[in-house]
N, C-alpha and C. Protein backbone atom coordinates (compact mmCIF):
# COMPACT_ATOMS: atom_id res chain seq x y z
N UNK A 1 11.62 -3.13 13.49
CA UNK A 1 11.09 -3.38 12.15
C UNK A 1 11.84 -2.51 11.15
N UNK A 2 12.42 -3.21 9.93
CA UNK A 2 13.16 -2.35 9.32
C UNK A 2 13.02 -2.81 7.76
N UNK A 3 12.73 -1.87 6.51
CA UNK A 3 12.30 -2.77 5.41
C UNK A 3 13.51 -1.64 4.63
N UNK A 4 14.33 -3.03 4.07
CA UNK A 4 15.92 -2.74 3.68
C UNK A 4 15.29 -3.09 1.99
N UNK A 5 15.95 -2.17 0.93
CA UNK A 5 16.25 -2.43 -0.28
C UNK A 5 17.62 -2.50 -0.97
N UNK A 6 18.56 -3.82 -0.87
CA UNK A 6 20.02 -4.15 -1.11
C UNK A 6 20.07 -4.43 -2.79
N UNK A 7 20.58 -2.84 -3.44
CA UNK A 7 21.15 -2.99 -4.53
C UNK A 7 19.86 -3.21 -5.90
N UNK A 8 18.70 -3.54 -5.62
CA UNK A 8 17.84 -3.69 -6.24
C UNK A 8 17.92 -3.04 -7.70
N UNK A 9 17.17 -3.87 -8.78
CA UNK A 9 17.29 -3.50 -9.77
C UNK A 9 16.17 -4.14 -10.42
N UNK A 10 15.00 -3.76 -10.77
CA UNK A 10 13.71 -4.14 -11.18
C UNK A 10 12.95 -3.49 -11.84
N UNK A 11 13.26 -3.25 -13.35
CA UNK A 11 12.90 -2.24 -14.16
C UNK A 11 11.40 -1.41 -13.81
N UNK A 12 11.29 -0.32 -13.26
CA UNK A 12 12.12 0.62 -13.92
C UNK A 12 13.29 1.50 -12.95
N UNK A 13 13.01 0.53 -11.65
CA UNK A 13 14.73 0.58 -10.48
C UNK A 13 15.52 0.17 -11.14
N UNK A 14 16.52 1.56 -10.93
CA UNK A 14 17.99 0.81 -11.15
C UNK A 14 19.31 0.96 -9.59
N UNK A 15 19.69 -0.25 -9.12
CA UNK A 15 20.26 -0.11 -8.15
C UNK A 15 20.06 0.41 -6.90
N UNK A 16 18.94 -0.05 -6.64
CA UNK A 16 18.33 0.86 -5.22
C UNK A 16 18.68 0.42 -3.96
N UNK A 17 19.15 1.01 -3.13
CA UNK A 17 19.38 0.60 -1.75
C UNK A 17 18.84 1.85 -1.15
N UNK A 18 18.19 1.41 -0.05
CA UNK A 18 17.70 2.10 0.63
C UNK A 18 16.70 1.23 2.10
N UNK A 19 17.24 2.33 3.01
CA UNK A 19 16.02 1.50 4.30
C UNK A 19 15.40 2.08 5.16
N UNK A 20 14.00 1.71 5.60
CA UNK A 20 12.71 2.14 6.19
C UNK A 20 12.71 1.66 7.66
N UNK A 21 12.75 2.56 8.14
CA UNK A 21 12.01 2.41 9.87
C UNK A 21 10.99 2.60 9.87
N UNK A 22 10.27 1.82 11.12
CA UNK A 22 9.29 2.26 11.53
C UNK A 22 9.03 3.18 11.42
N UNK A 23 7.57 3.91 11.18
CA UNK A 23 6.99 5.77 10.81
C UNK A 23 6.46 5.47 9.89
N UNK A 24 6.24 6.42 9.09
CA UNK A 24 6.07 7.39 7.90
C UNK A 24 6.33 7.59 6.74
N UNK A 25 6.60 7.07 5.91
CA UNK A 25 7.58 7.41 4.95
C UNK A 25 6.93 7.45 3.45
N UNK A 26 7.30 8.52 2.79
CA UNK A 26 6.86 9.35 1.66
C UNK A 26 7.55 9.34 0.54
N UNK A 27 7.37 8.57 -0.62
CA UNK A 27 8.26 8.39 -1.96
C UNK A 27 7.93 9.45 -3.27
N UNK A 28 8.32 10.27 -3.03
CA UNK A 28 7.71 11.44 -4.05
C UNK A 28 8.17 10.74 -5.60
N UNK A 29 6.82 11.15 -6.64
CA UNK A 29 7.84 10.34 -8.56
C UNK A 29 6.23 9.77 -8.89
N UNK A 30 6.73 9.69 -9.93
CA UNK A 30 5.42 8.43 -10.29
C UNK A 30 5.74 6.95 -11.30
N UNK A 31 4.91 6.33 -11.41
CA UNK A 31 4.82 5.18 -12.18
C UNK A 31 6.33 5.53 -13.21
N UNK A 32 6.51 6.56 -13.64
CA UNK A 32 7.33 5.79 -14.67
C UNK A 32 8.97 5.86 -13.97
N UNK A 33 8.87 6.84 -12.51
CA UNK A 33 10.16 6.91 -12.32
C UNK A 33 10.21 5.47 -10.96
N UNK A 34 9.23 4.63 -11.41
CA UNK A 34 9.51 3.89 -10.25
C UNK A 34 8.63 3.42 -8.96
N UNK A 35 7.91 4.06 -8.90
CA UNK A 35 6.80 4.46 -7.47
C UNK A 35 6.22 2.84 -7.35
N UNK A 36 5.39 2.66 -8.72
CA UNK A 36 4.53 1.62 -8.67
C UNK A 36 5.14 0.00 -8.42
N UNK A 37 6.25 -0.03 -8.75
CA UNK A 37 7.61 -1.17 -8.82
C UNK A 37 8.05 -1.19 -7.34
N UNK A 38 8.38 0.09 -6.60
CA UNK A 38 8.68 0.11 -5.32
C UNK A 38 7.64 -0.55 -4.87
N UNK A 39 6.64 -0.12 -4.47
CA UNK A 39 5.56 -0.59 -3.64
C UNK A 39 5.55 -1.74 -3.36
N UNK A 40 5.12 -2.63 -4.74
CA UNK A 40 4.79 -3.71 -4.95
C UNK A 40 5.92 -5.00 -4.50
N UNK A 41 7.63 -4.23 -5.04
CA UNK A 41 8.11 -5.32 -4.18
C UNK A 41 8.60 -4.91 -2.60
N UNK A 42 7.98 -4.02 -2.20
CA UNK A 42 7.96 -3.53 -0.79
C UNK A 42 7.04 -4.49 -0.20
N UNK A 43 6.21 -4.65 -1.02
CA UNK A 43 5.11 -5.64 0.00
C UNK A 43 5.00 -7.14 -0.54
N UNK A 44 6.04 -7.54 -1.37
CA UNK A 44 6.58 -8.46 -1.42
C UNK A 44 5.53 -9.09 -2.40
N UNK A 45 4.68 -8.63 -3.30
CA UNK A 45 4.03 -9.20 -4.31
C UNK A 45 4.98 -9.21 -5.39
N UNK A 46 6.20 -8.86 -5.83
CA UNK A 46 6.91 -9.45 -6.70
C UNK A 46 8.60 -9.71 -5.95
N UNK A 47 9.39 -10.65 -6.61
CA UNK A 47 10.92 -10.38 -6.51
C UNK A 47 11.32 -9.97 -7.13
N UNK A 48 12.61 -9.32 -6.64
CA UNK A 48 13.13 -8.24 -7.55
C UNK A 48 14.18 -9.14 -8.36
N UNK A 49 14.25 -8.66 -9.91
CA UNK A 49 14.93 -9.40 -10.73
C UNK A 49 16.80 -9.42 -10.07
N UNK A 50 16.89 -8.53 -9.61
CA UNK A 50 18.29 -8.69 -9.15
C UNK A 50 18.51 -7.84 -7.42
N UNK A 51 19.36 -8.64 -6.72
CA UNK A 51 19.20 -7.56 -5.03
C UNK A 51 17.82 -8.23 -4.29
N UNK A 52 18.01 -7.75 -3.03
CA UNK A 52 17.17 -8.30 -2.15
C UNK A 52 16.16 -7.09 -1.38
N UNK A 53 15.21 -7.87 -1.36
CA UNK A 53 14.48 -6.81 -0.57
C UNK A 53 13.98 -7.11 0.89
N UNK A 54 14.10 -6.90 1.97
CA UNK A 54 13.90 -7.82 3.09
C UNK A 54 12.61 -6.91 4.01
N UNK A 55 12.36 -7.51 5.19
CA UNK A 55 11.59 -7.04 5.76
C UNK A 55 11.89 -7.58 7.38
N UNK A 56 12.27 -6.69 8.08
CA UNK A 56 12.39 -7.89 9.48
C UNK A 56 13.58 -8.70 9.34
N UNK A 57 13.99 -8.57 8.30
CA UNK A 57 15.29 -9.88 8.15
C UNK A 57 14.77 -10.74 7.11
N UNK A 58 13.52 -10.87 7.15
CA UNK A 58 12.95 -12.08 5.88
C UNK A 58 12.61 -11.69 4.68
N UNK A 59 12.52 -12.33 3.72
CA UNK A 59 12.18 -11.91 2.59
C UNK A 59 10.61 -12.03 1.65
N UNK A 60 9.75 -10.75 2.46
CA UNK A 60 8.63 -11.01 2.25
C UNK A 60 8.21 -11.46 0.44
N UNK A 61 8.66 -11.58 -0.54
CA UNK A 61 8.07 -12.53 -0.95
C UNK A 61 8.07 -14.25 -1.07
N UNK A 62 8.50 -14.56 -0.37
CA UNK A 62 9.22 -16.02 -0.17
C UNK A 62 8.70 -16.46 1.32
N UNK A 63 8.09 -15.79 1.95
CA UNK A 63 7.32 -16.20 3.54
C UNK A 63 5.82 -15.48 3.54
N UNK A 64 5.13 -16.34 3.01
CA UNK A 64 3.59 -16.40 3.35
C UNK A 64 3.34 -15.79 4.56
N UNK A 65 3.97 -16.21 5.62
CA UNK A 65 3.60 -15.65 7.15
C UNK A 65 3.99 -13.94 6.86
N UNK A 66 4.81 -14.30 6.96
CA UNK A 66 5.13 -12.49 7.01
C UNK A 66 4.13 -11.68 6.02
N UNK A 67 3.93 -12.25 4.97
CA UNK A 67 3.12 -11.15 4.03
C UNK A 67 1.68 -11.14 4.80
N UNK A 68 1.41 -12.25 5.53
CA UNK A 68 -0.21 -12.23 5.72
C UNK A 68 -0.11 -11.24 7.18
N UNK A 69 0.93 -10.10 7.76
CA UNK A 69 1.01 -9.13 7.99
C UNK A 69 1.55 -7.84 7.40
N UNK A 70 1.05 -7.91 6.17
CA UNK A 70 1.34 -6.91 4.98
C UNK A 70 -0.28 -6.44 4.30
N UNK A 71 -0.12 -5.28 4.74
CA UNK A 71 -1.33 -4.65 3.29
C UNK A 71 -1.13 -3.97 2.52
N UNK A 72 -1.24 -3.68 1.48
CA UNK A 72 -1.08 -2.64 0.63
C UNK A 72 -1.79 -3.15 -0.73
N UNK A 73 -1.51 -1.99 -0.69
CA UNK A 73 -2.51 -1.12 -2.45
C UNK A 73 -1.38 -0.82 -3.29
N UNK A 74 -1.41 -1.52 -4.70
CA UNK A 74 -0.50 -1.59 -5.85
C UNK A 74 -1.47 0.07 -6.71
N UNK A 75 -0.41 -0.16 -7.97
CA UNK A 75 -0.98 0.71 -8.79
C UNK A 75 -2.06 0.00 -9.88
N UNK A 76 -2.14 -1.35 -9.81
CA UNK A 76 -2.94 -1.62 -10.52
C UNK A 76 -3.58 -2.81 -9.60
N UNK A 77 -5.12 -2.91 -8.88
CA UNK A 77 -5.30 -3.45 -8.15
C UNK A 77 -6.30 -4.48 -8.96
N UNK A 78 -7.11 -5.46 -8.33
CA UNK A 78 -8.06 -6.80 -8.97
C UNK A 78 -8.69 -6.43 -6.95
N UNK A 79 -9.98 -7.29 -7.02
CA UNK A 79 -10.43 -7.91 -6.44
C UNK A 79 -10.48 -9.58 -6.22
N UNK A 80 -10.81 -10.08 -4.93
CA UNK A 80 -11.37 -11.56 -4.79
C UNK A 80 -12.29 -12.05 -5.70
N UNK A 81 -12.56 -13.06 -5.66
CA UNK A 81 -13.62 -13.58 -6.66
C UNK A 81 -15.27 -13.19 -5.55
N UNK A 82 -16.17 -13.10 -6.23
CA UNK A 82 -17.12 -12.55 -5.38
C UNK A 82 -18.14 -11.72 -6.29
N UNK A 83 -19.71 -12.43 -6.96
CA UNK A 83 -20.46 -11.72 -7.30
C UNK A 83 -20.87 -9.98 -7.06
N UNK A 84 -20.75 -9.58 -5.65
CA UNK A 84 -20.98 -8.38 -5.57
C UNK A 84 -19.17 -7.89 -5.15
N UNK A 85 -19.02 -6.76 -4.58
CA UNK A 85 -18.01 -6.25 -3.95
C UNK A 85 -18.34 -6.47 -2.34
N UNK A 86 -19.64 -6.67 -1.89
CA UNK A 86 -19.12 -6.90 -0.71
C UNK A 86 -19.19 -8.13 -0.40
N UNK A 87 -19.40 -9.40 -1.10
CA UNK A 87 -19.13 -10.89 -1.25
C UNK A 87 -17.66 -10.52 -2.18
N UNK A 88 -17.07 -10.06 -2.30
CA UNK A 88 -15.59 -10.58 -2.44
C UNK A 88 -14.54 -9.72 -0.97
N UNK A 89 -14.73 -9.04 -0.43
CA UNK A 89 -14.30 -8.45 0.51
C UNK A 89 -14.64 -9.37 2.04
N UNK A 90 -16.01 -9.74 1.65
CA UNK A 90 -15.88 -11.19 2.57
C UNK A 90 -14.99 -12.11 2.83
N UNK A 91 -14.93 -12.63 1.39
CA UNK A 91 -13.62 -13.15 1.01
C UNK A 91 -12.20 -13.27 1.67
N UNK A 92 -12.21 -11.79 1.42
CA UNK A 92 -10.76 -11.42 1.76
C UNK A 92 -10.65 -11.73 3.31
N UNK A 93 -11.64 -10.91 4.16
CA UNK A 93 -11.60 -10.84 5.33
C UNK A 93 -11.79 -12.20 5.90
N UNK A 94 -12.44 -12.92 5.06
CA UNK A 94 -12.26 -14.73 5.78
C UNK A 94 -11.13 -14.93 5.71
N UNK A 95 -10.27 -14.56 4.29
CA UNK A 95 -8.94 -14.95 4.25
C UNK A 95 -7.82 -14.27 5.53
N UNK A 96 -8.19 -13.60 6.39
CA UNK A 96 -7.19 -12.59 7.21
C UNK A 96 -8.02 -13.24 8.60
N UNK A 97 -8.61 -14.08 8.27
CA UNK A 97 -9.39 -14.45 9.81
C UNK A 97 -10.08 -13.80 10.66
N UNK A 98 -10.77 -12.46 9.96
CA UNK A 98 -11.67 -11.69 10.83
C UNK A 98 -12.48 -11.48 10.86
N UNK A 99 -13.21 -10.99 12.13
CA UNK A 99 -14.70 -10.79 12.11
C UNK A 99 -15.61 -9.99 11.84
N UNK A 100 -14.84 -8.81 10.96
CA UNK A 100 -15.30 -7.79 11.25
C UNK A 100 -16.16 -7.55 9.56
N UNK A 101 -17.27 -6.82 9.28
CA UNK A 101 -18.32 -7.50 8.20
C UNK A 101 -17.51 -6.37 6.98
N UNK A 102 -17.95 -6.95 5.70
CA UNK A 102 -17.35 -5.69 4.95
C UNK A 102 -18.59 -4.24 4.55
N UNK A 103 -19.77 -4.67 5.22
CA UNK A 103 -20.05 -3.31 4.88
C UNK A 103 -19.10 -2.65 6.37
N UNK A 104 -19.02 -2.48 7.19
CA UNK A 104 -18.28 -2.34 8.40
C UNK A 104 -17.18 -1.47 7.68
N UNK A 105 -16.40 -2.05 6.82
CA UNK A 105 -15.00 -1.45 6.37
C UNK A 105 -15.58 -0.45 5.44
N UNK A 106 -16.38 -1.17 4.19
CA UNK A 106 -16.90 -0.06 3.25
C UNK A 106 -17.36 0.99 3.97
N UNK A 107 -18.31 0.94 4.94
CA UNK A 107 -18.64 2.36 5.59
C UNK A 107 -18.25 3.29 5.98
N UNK A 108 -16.57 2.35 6.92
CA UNK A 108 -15.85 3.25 7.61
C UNK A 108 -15.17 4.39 5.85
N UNK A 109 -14.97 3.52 5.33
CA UNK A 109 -14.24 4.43 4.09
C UNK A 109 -15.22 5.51 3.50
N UNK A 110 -16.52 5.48 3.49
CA UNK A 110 -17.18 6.02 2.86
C UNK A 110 -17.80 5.26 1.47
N UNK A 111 -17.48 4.00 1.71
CA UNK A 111 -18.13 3.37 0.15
C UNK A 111 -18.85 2.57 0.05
N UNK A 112 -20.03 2.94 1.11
CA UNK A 112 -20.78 1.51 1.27
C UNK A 112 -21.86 1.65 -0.08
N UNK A 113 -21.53 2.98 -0.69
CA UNK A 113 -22.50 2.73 -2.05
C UNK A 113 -22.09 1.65 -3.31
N UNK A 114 -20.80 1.01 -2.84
CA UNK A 114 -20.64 0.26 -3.50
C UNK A 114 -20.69 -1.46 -3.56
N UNK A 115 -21.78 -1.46 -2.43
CA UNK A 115 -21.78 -2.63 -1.61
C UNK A 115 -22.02 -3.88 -2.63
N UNK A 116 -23.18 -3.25 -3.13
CA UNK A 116 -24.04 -3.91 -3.98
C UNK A 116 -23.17 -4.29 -5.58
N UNK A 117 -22.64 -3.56 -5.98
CA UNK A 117 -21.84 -3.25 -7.41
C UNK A 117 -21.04 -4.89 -7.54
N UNK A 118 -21.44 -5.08 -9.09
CA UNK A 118 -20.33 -5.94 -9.11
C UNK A 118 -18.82 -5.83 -9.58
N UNK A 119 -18.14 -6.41 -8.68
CA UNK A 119 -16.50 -6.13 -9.55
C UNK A 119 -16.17 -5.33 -10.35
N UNK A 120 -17.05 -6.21 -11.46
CA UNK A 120 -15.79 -5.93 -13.29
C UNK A 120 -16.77 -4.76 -13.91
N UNK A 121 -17.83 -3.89 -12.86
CA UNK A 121 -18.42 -2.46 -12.84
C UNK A 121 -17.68 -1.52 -12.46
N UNK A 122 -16.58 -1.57 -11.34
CA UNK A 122 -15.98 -0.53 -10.71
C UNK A 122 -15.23 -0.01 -11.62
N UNK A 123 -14.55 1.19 -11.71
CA UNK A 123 -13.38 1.64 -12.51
C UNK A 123 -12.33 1.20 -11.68
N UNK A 124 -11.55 1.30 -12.37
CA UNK A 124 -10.10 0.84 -11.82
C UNK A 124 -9.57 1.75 -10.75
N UNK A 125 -9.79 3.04 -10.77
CA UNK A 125 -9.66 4.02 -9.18
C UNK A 125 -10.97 3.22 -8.15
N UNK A 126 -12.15 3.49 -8.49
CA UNK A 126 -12.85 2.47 -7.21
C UNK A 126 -12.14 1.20 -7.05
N UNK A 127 -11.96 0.45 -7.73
CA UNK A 127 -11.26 -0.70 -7.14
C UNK A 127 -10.14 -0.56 -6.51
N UNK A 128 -9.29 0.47 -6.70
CA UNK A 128 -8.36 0.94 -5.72
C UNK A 128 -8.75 1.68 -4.60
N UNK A 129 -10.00 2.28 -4.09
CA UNK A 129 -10.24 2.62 -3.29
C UNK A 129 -10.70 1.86 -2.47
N UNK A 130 -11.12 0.66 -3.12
CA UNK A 130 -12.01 -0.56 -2.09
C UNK A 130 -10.71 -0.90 -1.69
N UNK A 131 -9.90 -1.73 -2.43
CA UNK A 131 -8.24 -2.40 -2.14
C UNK A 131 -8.07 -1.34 -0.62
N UNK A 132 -8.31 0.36 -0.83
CA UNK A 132 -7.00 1.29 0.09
C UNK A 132 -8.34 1.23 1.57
N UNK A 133 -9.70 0.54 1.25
CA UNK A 133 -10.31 0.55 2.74
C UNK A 133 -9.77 -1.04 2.99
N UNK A 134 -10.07 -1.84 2.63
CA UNK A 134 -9.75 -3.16 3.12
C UNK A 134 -8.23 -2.80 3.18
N UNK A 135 -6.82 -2.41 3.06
CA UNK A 135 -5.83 -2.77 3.74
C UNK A 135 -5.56 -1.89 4.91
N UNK A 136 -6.44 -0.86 4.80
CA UNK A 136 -6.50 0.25 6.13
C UNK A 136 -7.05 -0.52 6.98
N UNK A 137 -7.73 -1.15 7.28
CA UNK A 137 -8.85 -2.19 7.92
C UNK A 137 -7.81 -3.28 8.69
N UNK A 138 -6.74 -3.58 8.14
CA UNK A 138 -5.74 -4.56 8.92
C UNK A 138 -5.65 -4.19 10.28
N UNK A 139 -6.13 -5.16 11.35
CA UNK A 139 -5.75 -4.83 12.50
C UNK A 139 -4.33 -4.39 13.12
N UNK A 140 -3.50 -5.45 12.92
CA UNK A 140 -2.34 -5.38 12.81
C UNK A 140 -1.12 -5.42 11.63
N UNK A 141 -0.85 -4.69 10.86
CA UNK A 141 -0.07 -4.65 9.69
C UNK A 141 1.61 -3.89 10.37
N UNK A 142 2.58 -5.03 10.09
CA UNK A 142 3.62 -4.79 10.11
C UNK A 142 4.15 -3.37 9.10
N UNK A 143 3.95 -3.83 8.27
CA UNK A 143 3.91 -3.04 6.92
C UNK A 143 2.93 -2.40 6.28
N UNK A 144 2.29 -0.97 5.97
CA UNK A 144 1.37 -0.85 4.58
C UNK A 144 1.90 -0.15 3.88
N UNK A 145 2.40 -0.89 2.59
CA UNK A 145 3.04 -0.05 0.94
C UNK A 145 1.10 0.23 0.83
N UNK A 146 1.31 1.54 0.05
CA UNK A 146 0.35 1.61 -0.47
C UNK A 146 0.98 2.85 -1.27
N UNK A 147 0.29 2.68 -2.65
CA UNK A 147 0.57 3.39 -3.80
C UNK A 147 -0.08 4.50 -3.90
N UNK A 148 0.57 6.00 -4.18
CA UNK A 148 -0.77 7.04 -4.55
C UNK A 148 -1.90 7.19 -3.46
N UNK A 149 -1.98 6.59 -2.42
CA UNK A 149 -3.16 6.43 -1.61
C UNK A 149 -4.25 8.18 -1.33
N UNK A 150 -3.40 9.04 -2.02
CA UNK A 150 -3.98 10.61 -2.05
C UNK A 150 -4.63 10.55 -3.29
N UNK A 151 -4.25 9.84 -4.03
CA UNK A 151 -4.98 9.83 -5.49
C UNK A 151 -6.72 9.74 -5.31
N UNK A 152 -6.81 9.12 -4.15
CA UNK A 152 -8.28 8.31 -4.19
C UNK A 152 -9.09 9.02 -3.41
N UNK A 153 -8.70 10.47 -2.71
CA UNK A 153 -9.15 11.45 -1.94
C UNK A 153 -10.47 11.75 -3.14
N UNK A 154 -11.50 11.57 -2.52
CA UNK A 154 -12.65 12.29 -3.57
C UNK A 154 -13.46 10.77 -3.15
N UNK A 155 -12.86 9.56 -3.70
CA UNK A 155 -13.76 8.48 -3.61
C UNK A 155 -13.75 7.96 -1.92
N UNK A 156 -12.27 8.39 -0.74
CA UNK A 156 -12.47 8.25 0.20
C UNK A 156 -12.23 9.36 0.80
N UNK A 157 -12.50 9.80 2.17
CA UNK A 157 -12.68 11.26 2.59
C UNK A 157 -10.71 11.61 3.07
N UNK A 158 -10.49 12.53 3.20
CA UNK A 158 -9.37 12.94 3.38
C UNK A 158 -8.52 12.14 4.75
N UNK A 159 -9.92 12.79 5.78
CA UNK A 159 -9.75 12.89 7.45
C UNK A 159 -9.76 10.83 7.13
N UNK A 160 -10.26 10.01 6.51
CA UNK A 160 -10.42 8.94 6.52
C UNK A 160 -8.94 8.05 6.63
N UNK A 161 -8.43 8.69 5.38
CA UNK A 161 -7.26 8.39 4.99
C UNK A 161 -6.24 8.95 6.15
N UNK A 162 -6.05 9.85 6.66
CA UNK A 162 -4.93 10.61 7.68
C UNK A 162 -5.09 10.08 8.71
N UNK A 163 -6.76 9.80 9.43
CA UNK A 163 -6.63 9.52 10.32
C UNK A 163 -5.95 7.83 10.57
N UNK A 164 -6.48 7.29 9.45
CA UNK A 164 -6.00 5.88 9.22
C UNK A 164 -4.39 5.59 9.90
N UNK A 165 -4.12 6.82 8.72
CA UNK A 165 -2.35 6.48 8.59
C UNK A 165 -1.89 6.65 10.31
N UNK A 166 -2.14 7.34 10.86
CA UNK A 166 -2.11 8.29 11.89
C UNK A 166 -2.36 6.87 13.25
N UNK A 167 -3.54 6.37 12.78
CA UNK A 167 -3.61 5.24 13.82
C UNK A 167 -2.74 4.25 13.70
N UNK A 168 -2.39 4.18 12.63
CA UNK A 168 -1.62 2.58 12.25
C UNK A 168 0.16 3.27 12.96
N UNK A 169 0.37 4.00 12.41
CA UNK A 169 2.05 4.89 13.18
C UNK A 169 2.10 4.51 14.47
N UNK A 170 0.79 5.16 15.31
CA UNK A 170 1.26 4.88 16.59
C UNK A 170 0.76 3.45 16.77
N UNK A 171 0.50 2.71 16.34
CA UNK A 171 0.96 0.75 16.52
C UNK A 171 2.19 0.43 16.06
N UNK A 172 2.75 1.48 16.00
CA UNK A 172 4.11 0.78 15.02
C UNK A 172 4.24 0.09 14.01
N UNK A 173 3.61 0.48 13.07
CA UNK A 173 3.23 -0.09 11.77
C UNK A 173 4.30 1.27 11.02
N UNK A 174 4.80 0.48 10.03
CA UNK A 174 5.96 1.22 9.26
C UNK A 174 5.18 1.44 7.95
N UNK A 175 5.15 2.37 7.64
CA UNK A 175 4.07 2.96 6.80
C UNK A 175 4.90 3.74 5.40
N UNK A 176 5.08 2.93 4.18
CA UNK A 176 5.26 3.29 2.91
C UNK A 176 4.61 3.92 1.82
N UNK A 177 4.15 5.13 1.76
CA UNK A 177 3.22 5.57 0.69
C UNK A 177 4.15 6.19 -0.70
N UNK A 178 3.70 6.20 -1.75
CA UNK A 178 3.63 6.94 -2.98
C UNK A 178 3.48 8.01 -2.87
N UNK A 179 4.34 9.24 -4.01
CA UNK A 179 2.70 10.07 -3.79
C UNK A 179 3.74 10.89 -5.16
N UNK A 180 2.67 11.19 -6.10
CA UNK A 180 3.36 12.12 -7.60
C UNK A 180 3.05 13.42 -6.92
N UNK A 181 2.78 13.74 -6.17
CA UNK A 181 2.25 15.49 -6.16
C UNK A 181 2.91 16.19 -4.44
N UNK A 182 4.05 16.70 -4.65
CA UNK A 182 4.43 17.22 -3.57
C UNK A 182 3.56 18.18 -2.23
N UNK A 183 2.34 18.47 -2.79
CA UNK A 183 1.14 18.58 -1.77
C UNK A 183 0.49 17.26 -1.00
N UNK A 184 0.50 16.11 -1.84
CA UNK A 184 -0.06 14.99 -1.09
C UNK A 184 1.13 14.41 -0.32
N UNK A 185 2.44 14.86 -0.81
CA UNK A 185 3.55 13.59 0.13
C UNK A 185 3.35 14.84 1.58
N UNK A 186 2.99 16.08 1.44
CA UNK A 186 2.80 17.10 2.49
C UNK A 186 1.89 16.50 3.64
N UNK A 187 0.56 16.07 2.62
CA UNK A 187 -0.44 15.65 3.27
C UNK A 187 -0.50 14.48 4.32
N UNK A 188 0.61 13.78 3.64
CA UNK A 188 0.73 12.37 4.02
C UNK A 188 1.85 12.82 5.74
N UNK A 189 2.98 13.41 4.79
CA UNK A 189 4.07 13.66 6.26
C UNK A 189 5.06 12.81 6.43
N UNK A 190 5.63 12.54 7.43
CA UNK A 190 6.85 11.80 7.56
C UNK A 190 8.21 12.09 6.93
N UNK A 191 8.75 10.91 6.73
CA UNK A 191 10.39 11.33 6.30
C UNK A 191 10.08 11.24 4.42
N UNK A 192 10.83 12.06 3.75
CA UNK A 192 10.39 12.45 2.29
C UNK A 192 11.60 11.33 1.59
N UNK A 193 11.44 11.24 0.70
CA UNK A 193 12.59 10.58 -0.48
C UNK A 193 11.86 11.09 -1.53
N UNK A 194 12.87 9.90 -2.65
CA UNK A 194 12.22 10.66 -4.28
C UNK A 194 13.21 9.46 -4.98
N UNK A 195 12.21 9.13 -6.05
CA UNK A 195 12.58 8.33 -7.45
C UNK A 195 12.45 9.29 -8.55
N UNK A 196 13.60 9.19 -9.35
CA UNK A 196 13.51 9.77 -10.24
C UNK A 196 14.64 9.02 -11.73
N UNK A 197 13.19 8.97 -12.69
CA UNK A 197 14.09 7.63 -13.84
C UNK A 197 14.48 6.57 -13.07
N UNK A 198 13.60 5.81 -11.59
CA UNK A 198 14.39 4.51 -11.33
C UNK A 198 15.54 4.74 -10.65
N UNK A 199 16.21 6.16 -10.42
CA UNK A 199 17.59 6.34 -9.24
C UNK A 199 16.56 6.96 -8.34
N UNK A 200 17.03 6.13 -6.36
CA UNK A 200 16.80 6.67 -5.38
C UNK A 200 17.29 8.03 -5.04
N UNK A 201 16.29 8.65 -4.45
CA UNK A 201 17.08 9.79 -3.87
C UNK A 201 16.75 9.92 -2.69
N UNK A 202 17.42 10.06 -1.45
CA UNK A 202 17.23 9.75 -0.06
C UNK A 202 17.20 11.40 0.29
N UNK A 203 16.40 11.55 1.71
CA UNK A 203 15.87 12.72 1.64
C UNK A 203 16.97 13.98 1.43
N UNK A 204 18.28 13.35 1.94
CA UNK A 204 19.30 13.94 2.27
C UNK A 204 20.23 14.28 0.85
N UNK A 205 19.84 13.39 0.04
CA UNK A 205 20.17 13.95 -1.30
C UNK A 205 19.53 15.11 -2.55
């Protein structure tokens, strides 16, 4: 499993190449140098205006199959359609074919106080924290980009989040996080990089 970035250029990237093995891997920067743009076409919710971004060889935004072994958490997340939050997480999980209930996931995260809540109530960090339990929740995820996922420490428990990451590694799940604060890319671990203004910097640079 290998998630390649050829030449990319997708404001606010400029010219990025760079590629991910299986593990760990830690993008130190934030939103404006790039972080939130990576992610997103890491997990193939946008194409990149110029360069390719691949995954496996394919080009997860252009193969449905492949993404529906992709999770991740953007910097700016939405929910399913769904009166409460845990009737849209239903949703989702019908959409991924599983059986498993969403208070089940909310709990494991710590948010089953939000079972009841509707949607367009949450703040935009809870809704990213619901988004960072439902894609932790993937049984099998080739891939999880997930953005900032330390940001949301407070609304989900620490040990929640580590241990997560921690289980999904050893499945061989190639694991892409964010992170603006050189204590959380600590927290997180793995191999380090860095965006800065939109230029890659590989750990070695």
């Amino acid at each position: 499993m290998k998630l390649q970035f050829e030449r990319v250029t997708h404001a606010p990237l400029i010219d990025v190449s760079a590629s991910f093995e299986r593990g760990v891997h830690v993008v130190l920067g934030n939103e404006r140098d790039g972080t939130g743009t990576l992610i997103a076409l890491a997990a193939g919710l946008n194409a990149p205006a110029v360069g390719r971004v691949g995954l496996a060889g394919l080009t997860a935004s252009g193969h449905a199959a492949l993404r529906a072994h992709i999770a991740s958490v953007s910097a700016h997340e939405s929910l399913p359609p769904g009166g409460t939050v845990r009737a849209a997480l239903e949703f989702a999980l019908l959409a991924r074919a599983e059986t498993r209930s969403a208070l089940d996931v909310l709990s494991e995260a710590g948010l089953s106080q939000l079972a009841a809540r509707r949607p367009a109530s949450l703040s935009a960090l809870e809704v990213r924290a619901v988004a960072l339990a439902l894609a932790l929740s993937h049984p099998e995820p080739r891939l999880l980009a997930l953005h900032e996922p330390c940001a949301l420490i407070g609304l989900i428990t620490e040990n929640f989040l580590l241990d997560a990451l921690h289980r999904h590694q050893n499945n061989d799940t190639l694991v892409l996080c964010s992170a603006s604060r050189q204590e959380d890319a600590m927290r997180i671990g793995g191999t380090p990089s860095a965006l800065e203004r939109g230029i890659y910097l590989a750990s070695a640079r």
